[in-house]
N, C-alpha and C. Protein backbone atom coordinates (compact mmCIF):
# COMPACT_ATOMS: atom_id res chain seq x y z
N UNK A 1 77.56 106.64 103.11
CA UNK A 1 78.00 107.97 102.75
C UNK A 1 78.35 107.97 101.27
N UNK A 2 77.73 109.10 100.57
CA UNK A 2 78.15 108.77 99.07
C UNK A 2 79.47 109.63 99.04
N UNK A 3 79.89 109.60 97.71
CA UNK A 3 80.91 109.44 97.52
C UNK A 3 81.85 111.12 97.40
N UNK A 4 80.32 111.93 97.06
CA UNK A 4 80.27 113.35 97.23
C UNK A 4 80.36 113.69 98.70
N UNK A 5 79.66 113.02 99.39
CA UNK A 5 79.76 113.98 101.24
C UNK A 5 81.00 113.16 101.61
N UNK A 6 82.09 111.99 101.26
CA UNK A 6 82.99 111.42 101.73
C UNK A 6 83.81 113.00 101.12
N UNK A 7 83.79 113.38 100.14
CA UNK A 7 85.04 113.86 99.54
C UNK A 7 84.90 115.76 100.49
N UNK A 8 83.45 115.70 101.05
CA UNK A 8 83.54 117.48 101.18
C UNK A 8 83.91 116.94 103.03
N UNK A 9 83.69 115.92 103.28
CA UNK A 9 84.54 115.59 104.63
C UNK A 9 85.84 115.88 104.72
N UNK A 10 86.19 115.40 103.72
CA UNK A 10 87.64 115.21 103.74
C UNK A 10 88.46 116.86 103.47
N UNK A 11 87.93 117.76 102.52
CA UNK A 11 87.82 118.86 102.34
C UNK A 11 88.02 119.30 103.68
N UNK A 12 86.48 119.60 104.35
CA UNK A 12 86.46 119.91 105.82
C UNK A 12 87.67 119.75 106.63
N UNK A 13 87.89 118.76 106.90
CA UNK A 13 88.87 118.45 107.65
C UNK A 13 90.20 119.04 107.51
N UNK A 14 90.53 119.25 106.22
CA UNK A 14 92.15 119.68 105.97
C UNK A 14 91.43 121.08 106.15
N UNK A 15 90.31 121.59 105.84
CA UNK A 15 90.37 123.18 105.82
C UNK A 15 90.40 123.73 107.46
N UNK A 16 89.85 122.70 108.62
CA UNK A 16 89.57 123.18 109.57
C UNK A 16 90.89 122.28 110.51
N UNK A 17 91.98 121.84 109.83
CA UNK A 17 92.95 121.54 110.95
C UNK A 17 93.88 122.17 111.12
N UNK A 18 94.95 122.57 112.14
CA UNK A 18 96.03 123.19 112.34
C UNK A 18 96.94 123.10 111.72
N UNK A 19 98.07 123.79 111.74
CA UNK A 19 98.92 123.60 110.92
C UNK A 19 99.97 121.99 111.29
N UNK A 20 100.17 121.66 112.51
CA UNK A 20 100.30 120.42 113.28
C UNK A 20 100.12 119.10 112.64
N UNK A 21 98.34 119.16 112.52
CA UNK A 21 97.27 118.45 112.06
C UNK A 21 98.00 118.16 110.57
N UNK A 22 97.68 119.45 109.83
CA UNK A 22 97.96 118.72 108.50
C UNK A 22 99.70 118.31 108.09
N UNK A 23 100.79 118.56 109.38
CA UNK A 23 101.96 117.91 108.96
C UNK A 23 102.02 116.34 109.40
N UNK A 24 100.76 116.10 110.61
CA UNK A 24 100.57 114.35 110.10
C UNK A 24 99.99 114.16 109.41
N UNK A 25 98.81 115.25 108.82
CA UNK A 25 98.58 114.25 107.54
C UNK A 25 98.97 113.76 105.99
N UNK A 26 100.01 115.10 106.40
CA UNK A 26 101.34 114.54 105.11
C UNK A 26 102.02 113.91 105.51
N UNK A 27 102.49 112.72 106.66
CA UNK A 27 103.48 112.13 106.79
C UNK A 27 102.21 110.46 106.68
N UNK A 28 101.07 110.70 107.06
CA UNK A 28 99.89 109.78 106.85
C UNK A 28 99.94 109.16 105.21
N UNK A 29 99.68 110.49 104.46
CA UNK A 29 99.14 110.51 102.87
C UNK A 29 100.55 109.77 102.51
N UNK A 30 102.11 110.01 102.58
CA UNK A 30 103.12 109.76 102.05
C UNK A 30 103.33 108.22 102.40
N UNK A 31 103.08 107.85 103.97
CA UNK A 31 103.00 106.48 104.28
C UNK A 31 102.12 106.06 103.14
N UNK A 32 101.25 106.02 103.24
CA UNK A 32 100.29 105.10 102.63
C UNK A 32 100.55 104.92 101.12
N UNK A 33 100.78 106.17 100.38
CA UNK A 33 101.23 105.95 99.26
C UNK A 33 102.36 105.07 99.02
N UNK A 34 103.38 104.91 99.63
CA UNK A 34 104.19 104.30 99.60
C UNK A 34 103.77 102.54 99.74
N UNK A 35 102.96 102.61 100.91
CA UNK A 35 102.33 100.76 100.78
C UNK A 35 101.68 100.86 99.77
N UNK A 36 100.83 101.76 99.03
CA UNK A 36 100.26 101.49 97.81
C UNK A 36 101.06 101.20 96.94
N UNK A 37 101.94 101.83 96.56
CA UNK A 37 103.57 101.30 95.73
C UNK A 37 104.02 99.97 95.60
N UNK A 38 104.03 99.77 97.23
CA UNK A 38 104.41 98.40 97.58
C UNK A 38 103.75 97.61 96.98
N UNK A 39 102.65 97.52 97.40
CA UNK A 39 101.13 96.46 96.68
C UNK A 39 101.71 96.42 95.30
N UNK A 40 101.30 97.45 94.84
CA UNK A 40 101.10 97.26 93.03
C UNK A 40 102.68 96.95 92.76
N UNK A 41 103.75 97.01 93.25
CA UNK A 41 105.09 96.89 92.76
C UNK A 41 105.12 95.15 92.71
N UNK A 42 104.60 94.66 93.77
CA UNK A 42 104.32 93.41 94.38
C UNK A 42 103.27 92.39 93.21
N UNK A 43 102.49 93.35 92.66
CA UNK A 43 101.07 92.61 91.78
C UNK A 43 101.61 93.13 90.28
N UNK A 44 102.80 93.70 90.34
CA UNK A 44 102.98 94.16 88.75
C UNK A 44 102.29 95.11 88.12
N UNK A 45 101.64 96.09 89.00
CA UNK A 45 100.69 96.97 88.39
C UNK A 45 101.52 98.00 88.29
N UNK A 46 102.67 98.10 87.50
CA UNK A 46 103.48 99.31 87.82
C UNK A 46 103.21 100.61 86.94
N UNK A 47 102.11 100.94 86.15
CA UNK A 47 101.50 102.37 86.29
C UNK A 47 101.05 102.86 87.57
N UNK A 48 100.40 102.05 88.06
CA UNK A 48 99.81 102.48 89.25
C UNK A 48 100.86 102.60 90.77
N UNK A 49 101.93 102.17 90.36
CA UNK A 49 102.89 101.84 91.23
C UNK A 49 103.95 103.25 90.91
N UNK A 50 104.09 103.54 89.73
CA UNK A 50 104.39 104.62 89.57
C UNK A 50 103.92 106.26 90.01
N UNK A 51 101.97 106.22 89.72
CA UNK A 51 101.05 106.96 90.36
C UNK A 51 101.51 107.39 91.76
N UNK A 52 101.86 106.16 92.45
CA UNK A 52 101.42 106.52 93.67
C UNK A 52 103.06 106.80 94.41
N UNK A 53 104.04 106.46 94.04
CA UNK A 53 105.30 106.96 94.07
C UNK A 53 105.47 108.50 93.82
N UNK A 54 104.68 108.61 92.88
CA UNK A 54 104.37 110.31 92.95
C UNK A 54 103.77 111.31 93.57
N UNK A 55 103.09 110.60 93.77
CA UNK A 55 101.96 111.08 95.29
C UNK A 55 103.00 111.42 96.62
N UNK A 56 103.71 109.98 96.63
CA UNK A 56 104.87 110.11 98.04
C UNK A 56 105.84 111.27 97.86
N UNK A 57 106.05 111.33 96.46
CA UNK A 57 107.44 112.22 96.12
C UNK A 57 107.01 113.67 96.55
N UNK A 58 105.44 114.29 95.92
CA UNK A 58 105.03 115.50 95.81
C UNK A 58 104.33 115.78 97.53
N UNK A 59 104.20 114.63 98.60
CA UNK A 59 104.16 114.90 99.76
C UNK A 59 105.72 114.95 100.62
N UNK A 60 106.54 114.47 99.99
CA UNK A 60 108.09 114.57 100.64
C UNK A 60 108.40 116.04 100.15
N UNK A 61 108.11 116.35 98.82
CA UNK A 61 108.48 117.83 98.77
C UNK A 61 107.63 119.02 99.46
N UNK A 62 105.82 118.71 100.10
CA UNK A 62 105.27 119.33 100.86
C UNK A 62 105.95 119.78 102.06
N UNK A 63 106.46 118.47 102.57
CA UNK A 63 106.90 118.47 103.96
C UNK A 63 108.36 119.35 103.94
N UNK A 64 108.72 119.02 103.35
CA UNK A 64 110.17 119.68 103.03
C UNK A 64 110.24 120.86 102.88
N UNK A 65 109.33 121.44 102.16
CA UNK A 65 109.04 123.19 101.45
C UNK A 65 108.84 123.31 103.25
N UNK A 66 107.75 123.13 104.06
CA UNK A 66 107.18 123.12 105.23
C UNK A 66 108.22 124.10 106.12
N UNK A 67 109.55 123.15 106.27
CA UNK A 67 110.64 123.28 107.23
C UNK A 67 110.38 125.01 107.53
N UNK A 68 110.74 125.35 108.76
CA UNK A 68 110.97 126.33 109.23
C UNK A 68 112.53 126.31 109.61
N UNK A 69 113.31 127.26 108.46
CA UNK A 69 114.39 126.91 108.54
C UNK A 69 115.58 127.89 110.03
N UNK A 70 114.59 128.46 110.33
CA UNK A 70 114.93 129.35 111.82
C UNK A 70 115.60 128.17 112.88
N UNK A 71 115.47 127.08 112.94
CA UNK A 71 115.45 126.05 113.43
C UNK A 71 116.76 125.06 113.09
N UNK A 72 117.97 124.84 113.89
CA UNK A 72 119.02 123.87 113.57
C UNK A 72 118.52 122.03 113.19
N UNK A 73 117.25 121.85 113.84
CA UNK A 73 117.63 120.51 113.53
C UNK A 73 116.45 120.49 111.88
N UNK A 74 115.94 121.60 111.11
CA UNK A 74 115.78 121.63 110.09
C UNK A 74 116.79 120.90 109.06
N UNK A 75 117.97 121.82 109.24
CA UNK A 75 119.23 120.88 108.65
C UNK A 75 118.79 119.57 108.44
N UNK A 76 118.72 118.80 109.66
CA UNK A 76 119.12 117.09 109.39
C UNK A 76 117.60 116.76 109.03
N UNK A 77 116.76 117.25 109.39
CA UNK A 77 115.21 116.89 108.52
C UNK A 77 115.41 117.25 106.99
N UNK A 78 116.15 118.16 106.16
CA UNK A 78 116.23 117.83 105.03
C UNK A 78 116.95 117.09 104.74
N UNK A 79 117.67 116.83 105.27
CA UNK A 79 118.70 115.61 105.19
C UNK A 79 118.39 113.87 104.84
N UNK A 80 116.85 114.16 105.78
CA UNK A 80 116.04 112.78 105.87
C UNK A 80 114.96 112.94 104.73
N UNK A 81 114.64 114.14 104.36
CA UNK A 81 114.00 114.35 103.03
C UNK A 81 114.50 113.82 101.82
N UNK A 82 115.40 114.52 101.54
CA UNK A 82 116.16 114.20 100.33
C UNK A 82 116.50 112.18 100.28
N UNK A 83 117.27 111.86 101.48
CA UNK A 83 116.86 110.42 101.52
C UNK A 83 116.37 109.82 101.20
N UNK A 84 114.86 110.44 101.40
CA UNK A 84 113.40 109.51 101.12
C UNK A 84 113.32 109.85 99.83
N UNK A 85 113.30 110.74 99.29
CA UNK A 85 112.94 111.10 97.95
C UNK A 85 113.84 110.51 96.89
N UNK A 86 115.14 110.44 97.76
CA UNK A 86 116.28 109.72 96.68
C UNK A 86 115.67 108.43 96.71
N UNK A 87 115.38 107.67 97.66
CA UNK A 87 114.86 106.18 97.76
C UNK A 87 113.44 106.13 96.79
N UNK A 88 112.62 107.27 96.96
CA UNK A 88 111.47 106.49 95.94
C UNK A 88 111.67 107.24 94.68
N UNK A 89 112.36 107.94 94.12
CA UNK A 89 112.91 108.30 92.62
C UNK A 89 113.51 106.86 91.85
N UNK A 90 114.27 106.45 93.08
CA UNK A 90 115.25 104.97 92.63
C UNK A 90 114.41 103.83 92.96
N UNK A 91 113.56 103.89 93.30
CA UNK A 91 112.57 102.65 93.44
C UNK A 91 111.22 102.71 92.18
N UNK A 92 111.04 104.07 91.91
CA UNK A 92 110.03 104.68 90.34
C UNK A 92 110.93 104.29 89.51
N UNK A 93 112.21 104.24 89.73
CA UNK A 93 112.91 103.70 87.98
C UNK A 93 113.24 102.39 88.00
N UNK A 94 113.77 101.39 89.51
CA UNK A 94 113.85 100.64 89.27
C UNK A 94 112.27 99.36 89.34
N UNK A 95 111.60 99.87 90.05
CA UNK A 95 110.37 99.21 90.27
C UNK A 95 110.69 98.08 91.47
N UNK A 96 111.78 98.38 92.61
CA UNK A 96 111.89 97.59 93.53
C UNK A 96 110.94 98.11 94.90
N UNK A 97 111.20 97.38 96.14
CA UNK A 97 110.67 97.86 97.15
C UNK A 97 111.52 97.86 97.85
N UNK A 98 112.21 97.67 97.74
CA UNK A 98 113.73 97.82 98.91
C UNK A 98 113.74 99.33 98.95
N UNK A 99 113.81 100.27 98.33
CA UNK A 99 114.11 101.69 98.55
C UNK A 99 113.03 102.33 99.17
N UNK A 100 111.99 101.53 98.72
CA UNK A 100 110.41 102.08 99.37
C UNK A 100 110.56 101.83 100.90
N UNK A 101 110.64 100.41 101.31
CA UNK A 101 111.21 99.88 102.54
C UNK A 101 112.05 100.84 103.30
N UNK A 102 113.03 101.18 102.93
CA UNK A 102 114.20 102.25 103.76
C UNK A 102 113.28 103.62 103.87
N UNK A 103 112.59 104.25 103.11
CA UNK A 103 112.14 105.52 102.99
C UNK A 103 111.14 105.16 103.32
N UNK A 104 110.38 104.10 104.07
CA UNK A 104 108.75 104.20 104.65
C UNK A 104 108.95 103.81 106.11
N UNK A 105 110.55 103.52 106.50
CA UNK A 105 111.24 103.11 108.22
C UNK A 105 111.31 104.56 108.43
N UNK A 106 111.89 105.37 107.90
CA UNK A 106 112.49 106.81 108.18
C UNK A 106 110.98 107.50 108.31
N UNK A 107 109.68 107.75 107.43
CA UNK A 107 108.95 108.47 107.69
C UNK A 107 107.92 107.81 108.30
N UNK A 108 107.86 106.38 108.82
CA UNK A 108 107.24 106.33 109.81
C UNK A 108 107.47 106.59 111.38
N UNK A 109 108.70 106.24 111.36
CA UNK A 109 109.34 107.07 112.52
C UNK A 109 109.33 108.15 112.93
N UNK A 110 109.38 109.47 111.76
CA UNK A 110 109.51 110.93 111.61
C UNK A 110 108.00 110.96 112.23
N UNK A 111 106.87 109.77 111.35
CA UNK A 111 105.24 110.77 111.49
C UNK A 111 105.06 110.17 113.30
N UNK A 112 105.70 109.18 113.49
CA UNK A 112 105.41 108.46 115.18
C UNK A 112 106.19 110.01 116.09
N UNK A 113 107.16 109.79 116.28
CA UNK A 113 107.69 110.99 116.50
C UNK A 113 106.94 112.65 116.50
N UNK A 114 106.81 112.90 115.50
CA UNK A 114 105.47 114.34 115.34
C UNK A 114 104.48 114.22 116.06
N UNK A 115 103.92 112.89 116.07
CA UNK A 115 102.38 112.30 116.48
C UNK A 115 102.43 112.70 118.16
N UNK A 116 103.56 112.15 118.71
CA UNK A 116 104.08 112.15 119.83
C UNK A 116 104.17 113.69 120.47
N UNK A 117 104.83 114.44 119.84
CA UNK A 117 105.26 115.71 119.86
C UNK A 117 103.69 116.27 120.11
N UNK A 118 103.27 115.90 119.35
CA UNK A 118 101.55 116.81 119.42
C UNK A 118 101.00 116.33 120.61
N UNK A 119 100.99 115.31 120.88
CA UNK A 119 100.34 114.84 122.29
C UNK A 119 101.19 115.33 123.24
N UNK A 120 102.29 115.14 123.77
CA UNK A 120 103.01 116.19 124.80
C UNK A 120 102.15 117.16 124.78
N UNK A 121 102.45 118.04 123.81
CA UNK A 121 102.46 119.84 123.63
C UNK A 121 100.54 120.03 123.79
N UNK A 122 99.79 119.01 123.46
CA UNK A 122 98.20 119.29 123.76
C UNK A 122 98.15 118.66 125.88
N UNK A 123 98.94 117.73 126.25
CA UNK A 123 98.43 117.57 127.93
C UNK A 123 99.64 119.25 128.09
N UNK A 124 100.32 119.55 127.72
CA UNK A 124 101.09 120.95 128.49
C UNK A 124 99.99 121.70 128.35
N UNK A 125 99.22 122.12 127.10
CA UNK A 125 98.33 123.30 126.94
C UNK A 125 97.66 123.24 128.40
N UNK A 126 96.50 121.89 127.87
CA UNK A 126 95.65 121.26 128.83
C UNK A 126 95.74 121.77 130.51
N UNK A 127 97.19 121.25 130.55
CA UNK A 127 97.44 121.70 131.94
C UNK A 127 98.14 123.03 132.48
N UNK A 128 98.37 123.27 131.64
CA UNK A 128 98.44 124.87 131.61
C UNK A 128 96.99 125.38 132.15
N UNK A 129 95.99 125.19 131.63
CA UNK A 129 94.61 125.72 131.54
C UNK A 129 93.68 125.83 132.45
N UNK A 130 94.56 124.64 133.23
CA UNK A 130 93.53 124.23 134.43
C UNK A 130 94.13 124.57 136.09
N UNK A 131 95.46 125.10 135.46
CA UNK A 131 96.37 125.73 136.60
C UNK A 131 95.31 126.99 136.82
């Protein structure tokens, strides 16, 4: 696959997923950035370690803008936002992984959790359907 039909895939995909869909794939994109952090924090590549700390930061503020604040346990999800974001602001200045570490336990949990949530709520549809 060249490198042009990889990128209008990828296109595709965010244009044709739910709204669901694309809040794992901001909790996906933010993971990963964050092990990318890790790596290069780890190999001394810290432009690139910086790059991609930014990437995590500007998907923690996606998710965050996201909140539907109609909702009480919104509260403590920004709560876990700001967390994470405090952890990789202080891990972009200090160039450690310890803060990355604490803020990649919390949103892997958050995206396991969601992941979860979506599978429930697709066998309810499901069986809803077939009642």
């Amino acid at each position: 696959m060249t490198y042009g039909a990889l990128n209008q895939y990828k296109q595709n995909t965010v244009f044709t997923a739910t709204p669901e869909e694309l809040t794992l794939m901001l909790y996906d994109g933010g993971i990963k950035f964050m092990n990318v952090a890790k790596y290069n924090i780890e190999k001394n590549r810290l432009e690139k370690a910086h790059v991609a700390l930014i990437r995590a930061q500007d998907i923690v503020i996606e998710l965050r803008a996201s909140l539907n604040m109609d909702y009480e346990i919104s509260n403590d999800l920004i709560k876990l936002y700001d967390f994470i974001m405090d952890n990789l602001v202080a891990a972009n200045i200090s160039k450690e992984i310890k803060p990355i570490d604490e803020a990649l336990e919390i949103l892997i949990e958050m995206r396991d959790t969601w992941k979860e949530a979506m599978q429930e709520v697709k066998k309810r549809v499901y069986k809803n359907r077939q009642v």
